[in-house]
C-alpha atoms as a PDB file:
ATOM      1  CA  UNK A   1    -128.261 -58.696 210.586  1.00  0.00           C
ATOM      2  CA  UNK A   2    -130.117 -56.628 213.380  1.00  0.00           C
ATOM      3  CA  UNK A   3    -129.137 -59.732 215.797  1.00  0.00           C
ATOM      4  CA  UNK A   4    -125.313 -60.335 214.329  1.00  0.00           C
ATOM      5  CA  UNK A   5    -124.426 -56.353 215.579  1.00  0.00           C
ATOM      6  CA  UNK A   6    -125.986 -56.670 218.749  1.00  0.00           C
ATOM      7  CA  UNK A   7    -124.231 -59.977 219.212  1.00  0.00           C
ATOM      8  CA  UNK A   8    -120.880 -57.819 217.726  1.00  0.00           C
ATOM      9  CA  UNK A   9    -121.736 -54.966 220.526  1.00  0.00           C
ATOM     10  CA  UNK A  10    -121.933 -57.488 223.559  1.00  0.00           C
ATOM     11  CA  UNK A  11    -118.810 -59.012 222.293  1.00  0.00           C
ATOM     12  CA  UNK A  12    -117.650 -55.300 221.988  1.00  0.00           C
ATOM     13  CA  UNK A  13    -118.465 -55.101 225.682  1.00  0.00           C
ATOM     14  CA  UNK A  14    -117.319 -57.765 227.126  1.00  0.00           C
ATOM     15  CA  UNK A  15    -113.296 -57.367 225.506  1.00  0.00           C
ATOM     16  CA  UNK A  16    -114.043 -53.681 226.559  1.00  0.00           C
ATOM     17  CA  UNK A  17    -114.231 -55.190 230.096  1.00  0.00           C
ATOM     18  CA  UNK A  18    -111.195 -56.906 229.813  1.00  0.00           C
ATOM     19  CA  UNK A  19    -109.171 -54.305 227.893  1.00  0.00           C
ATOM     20  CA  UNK A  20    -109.546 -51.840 230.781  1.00  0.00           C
ATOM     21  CA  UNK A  21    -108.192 -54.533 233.321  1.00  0.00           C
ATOM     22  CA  UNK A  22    -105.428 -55.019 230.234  1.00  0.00           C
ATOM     23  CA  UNK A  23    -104.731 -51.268 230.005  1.00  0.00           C
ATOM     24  CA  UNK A  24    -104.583 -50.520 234.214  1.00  0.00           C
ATOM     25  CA  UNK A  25    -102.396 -53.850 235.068  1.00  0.00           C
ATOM     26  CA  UNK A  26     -99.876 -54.385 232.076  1.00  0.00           C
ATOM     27  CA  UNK A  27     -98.111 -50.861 233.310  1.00  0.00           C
ATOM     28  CA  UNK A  28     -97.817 -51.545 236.809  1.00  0.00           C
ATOM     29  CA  UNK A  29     -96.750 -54.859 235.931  1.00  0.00           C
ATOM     30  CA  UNK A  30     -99.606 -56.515 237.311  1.00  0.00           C
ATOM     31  CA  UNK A  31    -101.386 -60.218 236.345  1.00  0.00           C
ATOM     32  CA  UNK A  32    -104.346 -59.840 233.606  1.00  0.00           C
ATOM     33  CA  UNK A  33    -105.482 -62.550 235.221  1.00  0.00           C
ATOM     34  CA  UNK A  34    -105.006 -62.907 238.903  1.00  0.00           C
ATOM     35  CA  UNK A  35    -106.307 -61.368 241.535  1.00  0.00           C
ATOM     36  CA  UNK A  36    -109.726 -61.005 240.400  1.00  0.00           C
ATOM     37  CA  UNK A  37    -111.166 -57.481 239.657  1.00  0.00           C
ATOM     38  CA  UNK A  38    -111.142 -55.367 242.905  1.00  0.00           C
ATOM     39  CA  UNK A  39    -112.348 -52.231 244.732  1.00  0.00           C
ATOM     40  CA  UNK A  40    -109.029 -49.823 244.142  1.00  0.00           C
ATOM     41  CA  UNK A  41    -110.762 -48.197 247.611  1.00  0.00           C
ATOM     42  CA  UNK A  42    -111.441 -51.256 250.134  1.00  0.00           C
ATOM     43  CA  UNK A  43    -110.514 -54.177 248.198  1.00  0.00           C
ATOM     44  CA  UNK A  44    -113.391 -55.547 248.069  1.00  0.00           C
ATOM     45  CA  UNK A  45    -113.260 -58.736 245.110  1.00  0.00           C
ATOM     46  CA  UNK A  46    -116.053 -57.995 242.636  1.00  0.00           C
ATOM     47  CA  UNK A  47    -118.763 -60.681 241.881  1.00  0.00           C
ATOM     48  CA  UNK A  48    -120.033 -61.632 238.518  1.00  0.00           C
ATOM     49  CA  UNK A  49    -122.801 -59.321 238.590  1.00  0.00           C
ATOM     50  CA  UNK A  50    -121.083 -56.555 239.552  1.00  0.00           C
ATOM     51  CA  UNK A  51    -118.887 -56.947 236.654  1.00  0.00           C
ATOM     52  CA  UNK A  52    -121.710 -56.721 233.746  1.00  0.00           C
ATOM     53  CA  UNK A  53    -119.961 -54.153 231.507  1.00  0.00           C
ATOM     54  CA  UNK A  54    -122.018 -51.136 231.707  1.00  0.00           C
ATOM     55  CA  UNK A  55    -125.092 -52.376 233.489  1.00  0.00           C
ATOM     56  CA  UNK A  56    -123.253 -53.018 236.584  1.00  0.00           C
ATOM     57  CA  UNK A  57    -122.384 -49.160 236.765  1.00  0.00           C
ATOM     58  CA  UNK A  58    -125.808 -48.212 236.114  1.00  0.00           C
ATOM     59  CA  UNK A  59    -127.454 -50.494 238.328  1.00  0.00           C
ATOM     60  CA  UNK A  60    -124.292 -49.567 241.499  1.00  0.00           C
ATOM     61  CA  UNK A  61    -124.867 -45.766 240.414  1.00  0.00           C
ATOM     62  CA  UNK A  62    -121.151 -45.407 239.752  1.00  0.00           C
ATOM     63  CA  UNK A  63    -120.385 -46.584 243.332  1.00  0.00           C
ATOM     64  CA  UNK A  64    -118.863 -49.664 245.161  1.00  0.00           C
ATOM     65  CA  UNK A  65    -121.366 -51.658 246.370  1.00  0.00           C
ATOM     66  CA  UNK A  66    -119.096 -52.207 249.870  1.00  0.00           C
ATOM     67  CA  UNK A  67    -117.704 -49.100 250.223  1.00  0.00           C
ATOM     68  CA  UNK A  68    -119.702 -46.620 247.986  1.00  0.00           C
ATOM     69  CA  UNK A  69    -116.383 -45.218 246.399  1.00  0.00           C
ATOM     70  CA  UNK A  70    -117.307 -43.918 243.204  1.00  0.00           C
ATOM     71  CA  UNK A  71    -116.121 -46.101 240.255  1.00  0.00           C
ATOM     72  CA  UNK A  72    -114.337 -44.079 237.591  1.00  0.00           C
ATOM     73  CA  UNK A  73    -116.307 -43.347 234.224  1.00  0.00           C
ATOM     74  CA  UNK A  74    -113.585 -44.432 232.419  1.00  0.00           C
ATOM     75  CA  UNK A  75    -114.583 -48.202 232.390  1.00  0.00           C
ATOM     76  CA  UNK A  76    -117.777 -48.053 231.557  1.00  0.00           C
ATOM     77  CA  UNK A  77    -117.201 -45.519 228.309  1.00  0.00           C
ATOM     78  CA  UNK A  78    -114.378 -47.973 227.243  1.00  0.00           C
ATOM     79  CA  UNK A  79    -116.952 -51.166 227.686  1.00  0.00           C
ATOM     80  CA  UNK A  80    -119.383 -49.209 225.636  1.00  0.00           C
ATOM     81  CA  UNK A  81    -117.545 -47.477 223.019  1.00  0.00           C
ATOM     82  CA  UNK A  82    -115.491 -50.707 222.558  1.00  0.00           C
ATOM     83  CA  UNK A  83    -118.832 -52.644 221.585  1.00  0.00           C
ATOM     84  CA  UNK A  84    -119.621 -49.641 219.274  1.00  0.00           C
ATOM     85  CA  UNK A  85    -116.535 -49.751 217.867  1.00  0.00           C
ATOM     86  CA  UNK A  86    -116.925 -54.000 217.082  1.00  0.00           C
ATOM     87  CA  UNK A  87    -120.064 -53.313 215.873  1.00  0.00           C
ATOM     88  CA  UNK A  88    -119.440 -50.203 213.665  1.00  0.00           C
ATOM     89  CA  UNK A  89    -116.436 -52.385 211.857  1.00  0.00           C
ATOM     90  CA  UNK A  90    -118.898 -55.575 211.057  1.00  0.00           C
ATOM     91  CA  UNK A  91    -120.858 -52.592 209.770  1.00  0.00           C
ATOM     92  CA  UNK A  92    -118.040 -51.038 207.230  1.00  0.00           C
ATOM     93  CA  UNK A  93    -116.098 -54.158 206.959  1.00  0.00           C
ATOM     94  CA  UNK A  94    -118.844 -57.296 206.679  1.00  0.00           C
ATOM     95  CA  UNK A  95    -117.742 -60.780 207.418  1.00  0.00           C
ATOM     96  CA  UNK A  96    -114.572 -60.837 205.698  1.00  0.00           C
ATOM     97  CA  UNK A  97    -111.207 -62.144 207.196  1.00  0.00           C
ATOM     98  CA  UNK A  98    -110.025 -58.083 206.982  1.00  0.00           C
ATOM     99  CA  UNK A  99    -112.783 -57.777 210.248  1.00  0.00           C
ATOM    100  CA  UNK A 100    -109.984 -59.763 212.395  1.00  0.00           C
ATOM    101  CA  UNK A 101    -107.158 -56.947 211.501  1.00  0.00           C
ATOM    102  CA  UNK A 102    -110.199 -54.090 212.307  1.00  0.00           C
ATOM    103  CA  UNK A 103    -110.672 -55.621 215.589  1.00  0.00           C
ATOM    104  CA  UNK A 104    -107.044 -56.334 216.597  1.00  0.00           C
ATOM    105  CA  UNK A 105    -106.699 -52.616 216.041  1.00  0.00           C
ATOM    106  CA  UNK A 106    -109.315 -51.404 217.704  1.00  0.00           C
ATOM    107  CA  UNK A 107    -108.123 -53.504 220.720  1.00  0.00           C
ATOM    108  CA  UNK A 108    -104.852 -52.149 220.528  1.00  0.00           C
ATOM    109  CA  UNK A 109    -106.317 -48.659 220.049  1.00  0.00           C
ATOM    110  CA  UNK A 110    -109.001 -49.039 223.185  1.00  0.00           C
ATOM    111  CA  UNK A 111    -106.055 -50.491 225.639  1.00  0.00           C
ATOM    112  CA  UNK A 112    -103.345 -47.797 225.066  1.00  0.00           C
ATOM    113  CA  UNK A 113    -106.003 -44.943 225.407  1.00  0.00           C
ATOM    114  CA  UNK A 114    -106.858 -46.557 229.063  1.00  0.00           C
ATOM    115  CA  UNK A 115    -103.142 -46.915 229.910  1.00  0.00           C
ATOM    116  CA  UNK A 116    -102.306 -43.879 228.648  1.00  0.00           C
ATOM    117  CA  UNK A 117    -105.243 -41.865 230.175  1.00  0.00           C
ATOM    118  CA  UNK A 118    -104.531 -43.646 233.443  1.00  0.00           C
ATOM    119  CA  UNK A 119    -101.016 -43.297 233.445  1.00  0.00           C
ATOM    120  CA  UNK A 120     -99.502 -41.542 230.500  1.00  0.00           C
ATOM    121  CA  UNK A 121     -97.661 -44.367 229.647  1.00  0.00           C
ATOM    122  CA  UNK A 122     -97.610 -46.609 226.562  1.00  0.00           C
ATOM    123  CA  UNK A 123     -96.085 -49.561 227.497  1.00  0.00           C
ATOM    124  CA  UNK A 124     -93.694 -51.609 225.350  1.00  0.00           C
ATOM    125  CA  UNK A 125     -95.066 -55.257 226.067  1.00  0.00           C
ATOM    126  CA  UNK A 126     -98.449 -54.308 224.446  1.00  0.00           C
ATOM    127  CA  UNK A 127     -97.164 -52.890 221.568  1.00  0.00           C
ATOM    128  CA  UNK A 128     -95.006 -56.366 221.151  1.00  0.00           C
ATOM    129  CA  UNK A 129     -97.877 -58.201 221.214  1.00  0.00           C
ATOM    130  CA  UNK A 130     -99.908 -56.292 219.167  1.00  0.00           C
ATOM    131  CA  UNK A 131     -96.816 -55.909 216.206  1.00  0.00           C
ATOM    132  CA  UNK A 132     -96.130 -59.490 216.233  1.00  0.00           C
ATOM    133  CA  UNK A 133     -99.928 -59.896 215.635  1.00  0.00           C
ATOM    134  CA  UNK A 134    -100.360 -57.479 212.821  1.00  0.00           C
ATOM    135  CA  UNK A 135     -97.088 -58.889 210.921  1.00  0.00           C
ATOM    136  CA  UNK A 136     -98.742 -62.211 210.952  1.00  0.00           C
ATOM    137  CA  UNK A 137    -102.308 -60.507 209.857  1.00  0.00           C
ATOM    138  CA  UNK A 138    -100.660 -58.181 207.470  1.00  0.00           C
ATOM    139  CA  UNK A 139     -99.012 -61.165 205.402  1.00  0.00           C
ATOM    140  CA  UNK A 140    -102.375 -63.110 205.840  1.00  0.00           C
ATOM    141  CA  UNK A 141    -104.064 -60.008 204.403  1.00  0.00           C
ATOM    142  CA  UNK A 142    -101.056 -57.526 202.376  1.00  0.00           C
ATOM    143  CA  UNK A 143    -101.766 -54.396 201.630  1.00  0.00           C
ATOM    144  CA  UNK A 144    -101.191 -53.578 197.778  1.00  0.00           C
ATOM    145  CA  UNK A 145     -98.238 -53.181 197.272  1.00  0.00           C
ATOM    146  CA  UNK A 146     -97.238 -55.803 200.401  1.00  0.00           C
ATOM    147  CA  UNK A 147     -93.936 -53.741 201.495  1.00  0.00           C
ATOM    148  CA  UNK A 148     -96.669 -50.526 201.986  1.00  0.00           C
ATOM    149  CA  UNK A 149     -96.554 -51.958 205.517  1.00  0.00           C
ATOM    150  CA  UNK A 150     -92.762 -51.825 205.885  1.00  0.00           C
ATOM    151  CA  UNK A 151     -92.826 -47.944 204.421  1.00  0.00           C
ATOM    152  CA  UNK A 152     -95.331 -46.974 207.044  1.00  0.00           C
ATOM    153  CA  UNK A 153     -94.132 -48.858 209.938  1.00  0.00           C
ATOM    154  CA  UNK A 154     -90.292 -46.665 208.812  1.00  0.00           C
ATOM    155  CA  UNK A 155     -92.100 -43.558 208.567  1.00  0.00           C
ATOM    156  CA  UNK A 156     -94.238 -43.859 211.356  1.00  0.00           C
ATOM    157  CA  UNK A 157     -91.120 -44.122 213.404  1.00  0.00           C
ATOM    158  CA  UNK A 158     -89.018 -41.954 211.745  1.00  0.00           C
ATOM    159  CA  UNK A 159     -91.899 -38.960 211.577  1.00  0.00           C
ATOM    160  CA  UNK A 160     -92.002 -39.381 215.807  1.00  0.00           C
ATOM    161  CA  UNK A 161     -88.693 -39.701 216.615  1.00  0.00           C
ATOM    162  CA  UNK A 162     -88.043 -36.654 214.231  1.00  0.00           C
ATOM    163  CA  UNK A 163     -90.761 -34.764 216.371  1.00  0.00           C
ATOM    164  CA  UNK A 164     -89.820 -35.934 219.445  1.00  0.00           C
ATOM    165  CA  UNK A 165     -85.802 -34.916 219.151  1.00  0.00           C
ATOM    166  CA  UNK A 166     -86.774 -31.130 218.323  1.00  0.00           C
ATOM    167  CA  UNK A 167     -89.531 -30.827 220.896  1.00  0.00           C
ATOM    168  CA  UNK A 168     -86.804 -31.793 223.396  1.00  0.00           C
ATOM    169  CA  UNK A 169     -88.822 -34.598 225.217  1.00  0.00           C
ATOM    170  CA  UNK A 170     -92.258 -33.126 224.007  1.00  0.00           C
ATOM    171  CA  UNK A 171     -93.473 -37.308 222.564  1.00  0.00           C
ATOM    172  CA  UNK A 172     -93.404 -39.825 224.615  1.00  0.00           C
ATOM    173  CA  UNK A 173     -91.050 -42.887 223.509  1.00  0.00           C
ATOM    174  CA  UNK A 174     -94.395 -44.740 223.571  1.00  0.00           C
ATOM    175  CA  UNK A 175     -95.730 -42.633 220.762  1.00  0.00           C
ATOM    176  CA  UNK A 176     -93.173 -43.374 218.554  1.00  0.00           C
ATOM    177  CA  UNK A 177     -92.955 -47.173 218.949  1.00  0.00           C
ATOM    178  CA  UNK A 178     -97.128 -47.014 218.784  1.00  0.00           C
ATOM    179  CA  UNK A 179     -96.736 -45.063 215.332  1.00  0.00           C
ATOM    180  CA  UNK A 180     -93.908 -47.599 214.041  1.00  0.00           C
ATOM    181  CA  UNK A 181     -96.957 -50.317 214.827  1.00  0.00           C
ATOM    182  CA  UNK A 182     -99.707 -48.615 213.315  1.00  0.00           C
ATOM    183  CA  UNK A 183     -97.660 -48.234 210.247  1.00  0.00           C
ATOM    184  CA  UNK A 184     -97.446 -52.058 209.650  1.00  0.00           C
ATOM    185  CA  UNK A 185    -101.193 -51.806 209.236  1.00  0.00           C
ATOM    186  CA  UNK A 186    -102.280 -48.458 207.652  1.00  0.00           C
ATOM    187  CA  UNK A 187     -99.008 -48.069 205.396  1.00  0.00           C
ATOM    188  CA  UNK A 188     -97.216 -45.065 204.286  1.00  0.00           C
ATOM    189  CA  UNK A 189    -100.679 -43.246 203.297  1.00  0.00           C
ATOM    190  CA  UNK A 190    -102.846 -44.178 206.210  1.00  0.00           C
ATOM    191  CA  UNK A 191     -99.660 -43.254 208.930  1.00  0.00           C
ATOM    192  CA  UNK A 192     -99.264 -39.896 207.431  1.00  0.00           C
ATOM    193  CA  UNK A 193    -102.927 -39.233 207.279  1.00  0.00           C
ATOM    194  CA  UNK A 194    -102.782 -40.443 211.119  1.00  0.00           C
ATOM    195  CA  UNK A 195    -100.450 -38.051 211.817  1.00  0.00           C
ATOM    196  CA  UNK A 196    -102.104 -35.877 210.806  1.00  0.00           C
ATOM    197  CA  UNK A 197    -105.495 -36.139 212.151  1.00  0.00           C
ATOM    198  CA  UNK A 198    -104.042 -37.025 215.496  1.00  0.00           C
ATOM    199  CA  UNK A 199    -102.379 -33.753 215.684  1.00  0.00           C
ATOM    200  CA  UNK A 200    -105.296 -31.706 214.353  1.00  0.00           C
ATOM    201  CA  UNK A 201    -108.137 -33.523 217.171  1.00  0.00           C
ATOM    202  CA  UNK A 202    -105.318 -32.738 219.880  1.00  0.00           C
ATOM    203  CA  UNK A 203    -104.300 -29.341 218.747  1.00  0.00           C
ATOM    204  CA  UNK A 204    -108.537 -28.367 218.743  1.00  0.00           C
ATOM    205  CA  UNK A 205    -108.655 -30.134 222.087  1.00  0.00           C
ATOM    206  CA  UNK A 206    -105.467 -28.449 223.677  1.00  0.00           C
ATOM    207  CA  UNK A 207    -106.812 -24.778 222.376  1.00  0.00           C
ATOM    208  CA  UNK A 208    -110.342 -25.419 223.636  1.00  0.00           C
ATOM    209  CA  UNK A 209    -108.529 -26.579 227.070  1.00  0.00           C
ATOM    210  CA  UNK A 210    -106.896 -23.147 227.408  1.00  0.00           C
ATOM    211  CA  UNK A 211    -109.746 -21.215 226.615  1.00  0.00           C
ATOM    212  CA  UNK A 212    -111.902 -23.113 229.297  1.00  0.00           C
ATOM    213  CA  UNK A 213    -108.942 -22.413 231.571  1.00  0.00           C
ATOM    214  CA  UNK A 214    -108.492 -26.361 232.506  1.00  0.00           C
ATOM    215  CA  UNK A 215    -105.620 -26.623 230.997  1.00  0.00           C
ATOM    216  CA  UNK A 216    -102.545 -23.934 230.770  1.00  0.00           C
ATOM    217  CA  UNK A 217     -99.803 -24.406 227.919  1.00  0.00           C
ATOM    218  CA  UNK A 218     -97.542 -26.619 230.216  1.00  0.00           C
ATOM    219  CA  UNK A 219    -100.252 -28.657 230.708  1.00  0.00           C
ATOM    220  CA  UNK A 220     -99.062 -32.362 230.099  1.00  0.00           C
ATOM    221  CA  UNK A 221    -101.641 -33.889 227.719  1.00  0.00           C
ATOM    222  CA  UNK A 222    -101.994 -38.271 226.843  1.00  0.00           C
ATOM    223  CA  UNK A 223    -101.514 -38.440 223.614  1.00  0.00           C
ATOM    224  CA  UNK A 224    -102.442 -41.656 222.843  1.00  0.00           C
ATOM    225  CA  UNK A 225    -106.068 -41.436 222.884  1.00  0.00           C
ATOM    226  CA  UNK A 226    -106.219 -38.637 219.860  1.00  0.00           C
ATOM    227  CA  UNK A 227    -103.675 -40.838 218.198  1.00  0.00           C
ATOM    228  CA  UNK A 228    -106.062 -44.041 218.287  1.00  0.00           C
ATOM    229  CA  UNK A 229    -109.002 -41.568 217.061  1.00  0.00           C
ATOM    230  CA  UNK A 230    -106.766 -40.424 214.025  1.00  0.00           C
ATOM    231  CA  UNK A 231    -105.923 -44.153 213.553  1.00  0.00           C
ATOM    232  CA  UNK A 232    -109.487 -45.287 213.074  1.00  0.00           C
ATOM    233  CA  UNK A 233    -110.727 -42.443 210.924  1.00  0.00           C
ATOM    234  CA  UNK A 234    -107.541 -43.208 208.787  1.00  0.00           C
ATOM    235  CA  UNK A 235    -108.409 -47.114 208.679  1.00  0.00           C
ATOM    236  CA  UNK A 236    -112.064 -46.736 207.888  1.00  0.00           C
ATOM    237  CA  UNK A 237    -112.031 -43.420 205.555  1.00  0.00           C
ATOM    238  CA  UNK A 238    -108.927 -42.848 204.368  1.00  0.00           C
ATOM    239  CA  UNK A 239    -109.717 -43.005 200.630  1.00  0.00           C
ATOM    240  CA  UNK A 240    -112.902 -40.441 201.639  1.00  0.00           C
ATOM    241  CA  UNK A 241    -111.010 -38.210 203.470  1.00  0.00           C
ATOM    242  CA  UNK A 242    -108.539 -38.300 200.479  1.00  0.00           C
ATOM    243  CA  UNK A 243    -111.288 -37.691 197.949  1.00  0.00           C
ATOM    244  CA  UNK A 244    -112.608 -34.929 199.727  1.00  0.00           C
ATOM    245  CA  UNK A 245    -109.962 -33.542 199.704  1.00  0.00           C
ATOM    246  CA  UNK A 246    -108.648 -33.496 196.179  1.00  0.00           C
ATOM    247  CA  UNK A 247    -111.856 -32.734 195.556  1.00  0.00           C
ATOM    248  CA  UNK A 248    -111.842 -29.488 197.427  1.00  0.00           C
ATOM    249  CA  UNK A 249    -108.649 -28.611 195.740  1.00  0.00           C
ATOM    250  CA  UNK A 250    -110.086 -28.914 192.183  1.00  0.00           C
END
C-alpha cells in the first residue's frame, strides 16, 4: 500500500500542477491549454523540467530560471498539498467508487482557493462544471436518503444569500453559488456543519490578523479557501465531529 499512496501523491501533484494553471486562467478568461505555462515577468515558455511540481521550485530556488523573478509560493503549496490531499482520501476512503466524488471535491476545493486567493473571485464556469459532475456522481453514489443532496444544495444557497443580503455585499455571489454546489455533495448536515467550520477557521484567522496588525477590520478577506477547509473536515469527519460533540453535551 506504501507504493499505491505515493503513486496517489504524484498523481496529487501533478493535477495540483494543472489546477493552479485551472484556477489563474479560467478568471481572466484565458485557454487551460494554450499558450504553454509562462514567466508572468519576461515571458519566458517553461520547459518540462522546469515544470516538475515542487521539485522544479526547489531546484530554481523560487526563481525564473531567465529572468530570476521570484515564482510565487502559491504553486508549489497547491502541487503539494493537492497530492496530500489525494493521498490522505485513498487513506480514509480505500478503493471504493466514493474515492472519485473525494477527489472531484478536492479538485474543486484546490482550484477555487487559487482563484480566489489570486483574484477574489469564484468564477461561475467552474462551479458549472464541477455541479454537473457531482449530480452525475451523486446519483451514481446517493446519499441516504437520495434527495439529502437537493436539501443541502437549497440550504446551502439559501443560508448565503440570507448572509449576504444583511451584510450588504459582505459574500461574494461566488460563495453562495459554491455553497449551493457543495450542498449536492455533503447534504443538509455536512453544508451546515460547513458553514459552520468555515466561519469559525476565518473568524480565528481574521482576529489573529488584527492582532498582528496585517490586517485592519475593512480588510477584504478570500473566503473561499476557509470554505474548502470547512468542506473537507465536514466530508471526512462529519459523523466525528458530530459525536464529539453530543458527546460533550452529555
Amino acid at each position: 500500500m506504501v507504493f499505491v499512496y505515493l503513486y496517489a501523491f504524484i498523481v496529487g501533484l501533478i493535477f495540483g500542477s494543472f489546477f493552479n494553471v485551472v484556477g489563474l486562467r479560467v478568471p481572466k478568461k484565458q485557454s487551460i491549454v494554450h499558450p504553454r505555462s509562462y514567466c508572468p515577468k519576461c515571458g519566458h515558455s517553461l520547459t518540462w523540467y522546469e515544470l516538475i511540481p515542487v521539485v522544479s521550485y526547489l531546484i530554481q530556488k523560487g526563481k525564473c530560471r531567465n529572468c530570476h523573478f521570484p515564482i510565487s509560493f502559491i504553486y508549489p503549496s497547491i502541487e503539494f498539498v493537492t497530492g496530500l490531499l489525494f493521498m490522505f482520501a485513498l487513506y480514509k476512503i480505500g478503493i471504493h467508487k466514493e474515492l472519485f466524488l473525494a477527489l472531484t471535491l478536492i479538485s474543486l476545493l484546490v482550484i477555487i482557493t487559487v482563484s480566489d486567493l489570486c483574484y477574489q473571485l469564484i468564477p461561475n464556469r467552474i462551479l458549472l462544471v464541477f455541479f454537473v459532475l457531482f449530480i452525475f456522481l451523486r446519483i451514481w453514489i446517493p446519499l441516504s436518503p437520495w434527495y439529502d443532496s437537493i436539501l443541502g444544495m437549497v440550504t446551502g444557497f439559501i443560508l448565503l444569500y440570507f448572509i449576504a443580503v444583511l451584510s450588504k455585499g459582505g459574500m461574494g455571489g461566488g460563495d453562495i453559488k459554491l455553497f449551493a454546489v457543495l450542498g449536492t455533495v455533503l447534504g443538509l448536515k455536512g453544508i451546515l456543519l460547513t458553514f459552520f467550520l468555515s466561519s469559525l477557521i476565518g473568524a480565528i484567522f481574521g482576529v489573529f490578523g488584527i492582532i498582528t496588525k496585517r490586517l485592519t477590520r475593512k480588510s477584504a478577506i478570500p473566503f473561499g479557501p476557509f470554505i474548502s477547509f470547512g468542506a473537507l473536515l465536514a466530508y471526512f469527519y462529519e459523523t466525528d465531529i458530530f459525536n464529539w460533540y453530543i458527546h460533550l453535551l452529555l
